[in-house]
Protein backbone atom coordinates (compact mmCIF):
# COMPACT_ATOMS: atom_id res chain seq x y z
CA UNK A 1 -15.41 -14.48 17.22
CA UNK A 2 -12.28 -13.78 18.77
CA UNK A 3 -11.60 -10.46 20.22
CA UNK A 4 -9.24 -8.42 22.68
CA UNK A 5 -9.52 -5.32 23.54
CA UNK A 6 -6.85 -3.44 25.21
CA UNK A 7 -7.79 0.38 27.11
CA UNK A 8 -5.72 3.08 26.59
CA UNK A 9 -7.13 6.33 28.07
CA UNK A 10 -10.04 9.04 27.42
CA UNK A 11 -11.71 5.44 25.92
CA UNK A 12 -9.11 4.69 23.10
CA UNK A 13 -9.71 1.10 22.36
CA UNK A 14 -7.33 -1.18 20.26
CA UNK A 15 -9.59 -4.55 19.23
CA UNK A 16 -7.78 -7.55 17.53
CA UNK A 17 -10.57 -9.26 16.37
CA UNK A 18 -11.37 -12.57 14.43
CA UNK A 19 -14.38 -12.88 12.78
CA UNK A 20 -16.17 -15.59 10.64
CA UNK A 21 -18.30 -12.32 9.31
CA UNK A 22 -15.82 -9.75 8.87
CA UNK A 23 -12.44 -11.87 8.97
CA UNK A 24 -8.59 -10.98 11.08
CA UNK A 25 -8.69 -7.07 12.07
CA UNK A 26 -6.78 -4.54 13.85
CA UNK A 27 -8.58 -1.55 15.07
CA UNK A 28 -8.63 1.36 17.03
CA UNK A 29 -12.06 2.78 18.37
CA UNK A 30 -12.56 6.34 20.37
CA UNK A 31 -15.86 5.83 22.22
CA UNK A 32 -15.12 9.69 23.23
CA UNK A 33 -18.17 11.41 23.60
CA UNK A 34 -16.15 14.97 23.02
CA UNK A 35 -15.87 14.40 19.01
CA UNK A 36 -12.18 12.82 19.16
CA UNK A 37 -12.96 11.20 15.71
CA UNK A 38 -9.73 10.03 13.64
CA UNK A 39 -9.19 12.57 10.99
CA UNK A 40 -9.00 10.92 7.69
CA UNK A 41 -8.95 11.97 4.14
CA UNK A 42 -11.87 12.38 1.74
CA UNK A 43 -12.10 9.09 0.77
CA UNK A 44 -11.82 7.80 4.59
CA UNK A 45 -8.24 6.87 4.43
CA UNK A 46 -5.75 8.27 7.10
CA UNK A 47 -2.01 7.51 9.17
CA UNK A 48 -1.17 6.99 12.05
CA UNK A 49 2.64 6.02 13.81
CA UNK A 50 3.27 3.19 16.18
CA UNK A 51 5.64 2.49 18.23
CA UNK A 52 6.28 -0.65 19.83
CA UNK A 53 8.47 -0.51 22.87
CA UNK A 54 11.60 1.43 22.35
CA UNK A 55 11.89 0.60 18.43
CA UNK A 56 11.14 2.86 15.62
CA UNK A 57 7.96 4.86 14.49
CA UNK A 58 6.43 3.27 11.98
CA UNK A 59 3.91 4.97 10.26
CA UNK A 60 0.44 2.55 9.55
CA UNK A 61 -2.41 3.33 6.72
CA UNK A 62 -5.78 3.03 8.13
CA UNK A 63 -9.25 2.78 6.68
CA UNK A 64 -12.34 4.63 8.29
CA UNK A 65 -15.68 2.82 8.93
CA UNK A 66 -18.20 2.29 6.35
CA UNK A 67 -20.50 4.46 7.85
CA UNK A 68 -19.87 8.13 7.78
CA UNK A 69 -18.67 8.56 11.69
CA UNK A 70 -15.32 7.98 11.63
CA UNK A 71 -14.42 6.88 15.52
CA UNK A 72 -12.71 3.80 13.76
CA UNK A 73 -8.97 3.35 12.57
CA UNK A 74 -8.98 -0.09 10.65
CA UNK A 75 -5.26 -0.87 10.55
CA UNK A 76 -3.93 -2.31 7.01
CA UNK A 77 -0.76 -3.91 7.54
CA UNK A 78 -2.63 -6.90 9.93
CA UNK A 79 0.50 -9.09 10.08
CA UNK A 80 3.44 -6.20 10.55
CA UNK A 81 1.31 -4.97 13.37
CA UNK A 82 0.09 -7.79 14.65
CA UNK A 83 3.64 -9.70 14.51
CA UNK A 84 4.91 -6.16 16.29
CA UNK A 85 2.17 -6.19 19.04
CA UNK A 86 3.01 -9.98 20.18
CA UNK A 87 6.49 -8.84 20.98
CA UNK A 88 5.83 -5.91 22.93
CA UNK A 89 5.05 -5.17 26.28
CA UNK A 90 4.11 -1.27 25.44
CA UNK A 91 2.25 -0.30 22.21
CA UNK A 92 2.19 4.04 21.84
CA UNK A 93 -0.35 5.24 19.21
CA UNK A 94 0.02 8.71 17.28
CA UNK A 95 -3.09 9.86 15.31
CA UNK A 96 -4.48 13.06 14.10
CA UNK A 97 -7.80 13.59 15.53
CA UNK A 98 -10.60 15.93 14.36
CA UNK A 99 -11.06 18.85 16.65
CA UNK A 100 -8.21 17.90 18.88
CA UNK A 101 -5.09 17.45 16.68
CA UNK A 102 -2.52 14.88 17.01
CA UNK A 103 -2.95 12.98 20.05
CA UNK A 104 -0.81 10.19 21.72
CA UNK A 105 -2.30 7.00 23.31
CA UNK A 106 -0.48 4.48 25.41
CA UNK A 107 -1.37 0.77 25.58
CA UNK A 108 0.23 -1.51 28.40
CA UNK A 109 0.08 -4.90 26.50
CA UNK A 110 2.56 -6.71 28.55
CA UNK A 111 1.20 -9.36 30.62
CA UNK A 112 -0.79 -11.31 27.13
CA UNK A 113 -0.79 -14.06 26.46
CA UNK A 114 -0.60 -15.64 22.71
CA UNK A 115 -1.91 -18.51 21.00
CA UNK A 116 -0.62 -19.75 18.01
């Protein structure tokens, strides 16, 4: 299993990960112990905006965990994102969290290095 994980703060971590189990995913995990859980619809479906470096907001449909707890954004559009990510040296996250409201995290992916 392939995966990166890339720290933004209060614990906000993006994972690409590669799985023979669970297959190519994008997600973003709040290991926050103050209840900063992604706010999400009733059927555990939310959206968040990206930005990638100085380009446009793009707005990205996510997917909650199976389990009830939802301190997981699973990221639909794999290739847009992922094709986005490889390209940029900053990555800034806007999601609506539950208890804390829309909140802004900041990823410094510059310095990775891709395989093809």
């Amino acid at each position: 299993m392939l995966s990166l994980r890339f720290y933004g703060f209060e614990n906000v971590i993006l994972t690409l990960r590669n799985s023979p189990k669970f297959g190519k995913d994008i997600y973003i995990s709040n290991k926050d112990d103050l209840g900063g859980w992604f706010a999400t619809d009733i059927d555990g479906e939310g959206t968040l905006k990206a930005k990638f470096d100085d380009g446009e907001i793009k707005s990205y449909s996510f997917s909650g965990p199976e389990s009830s707890v939802d301190d997981m954004a699973f990221i639909s559009d794999y290739d847009d994102f992922l094709k986005k990510l490889k390209s940029a040296k900053k990555l800034i996250i806007e999601a609506k969290f539950v208890n804390r409201g829309d909140m802004t995290i900041t990823f410094n992916v510059a310095n990775l290095k891709w395989e093809d």
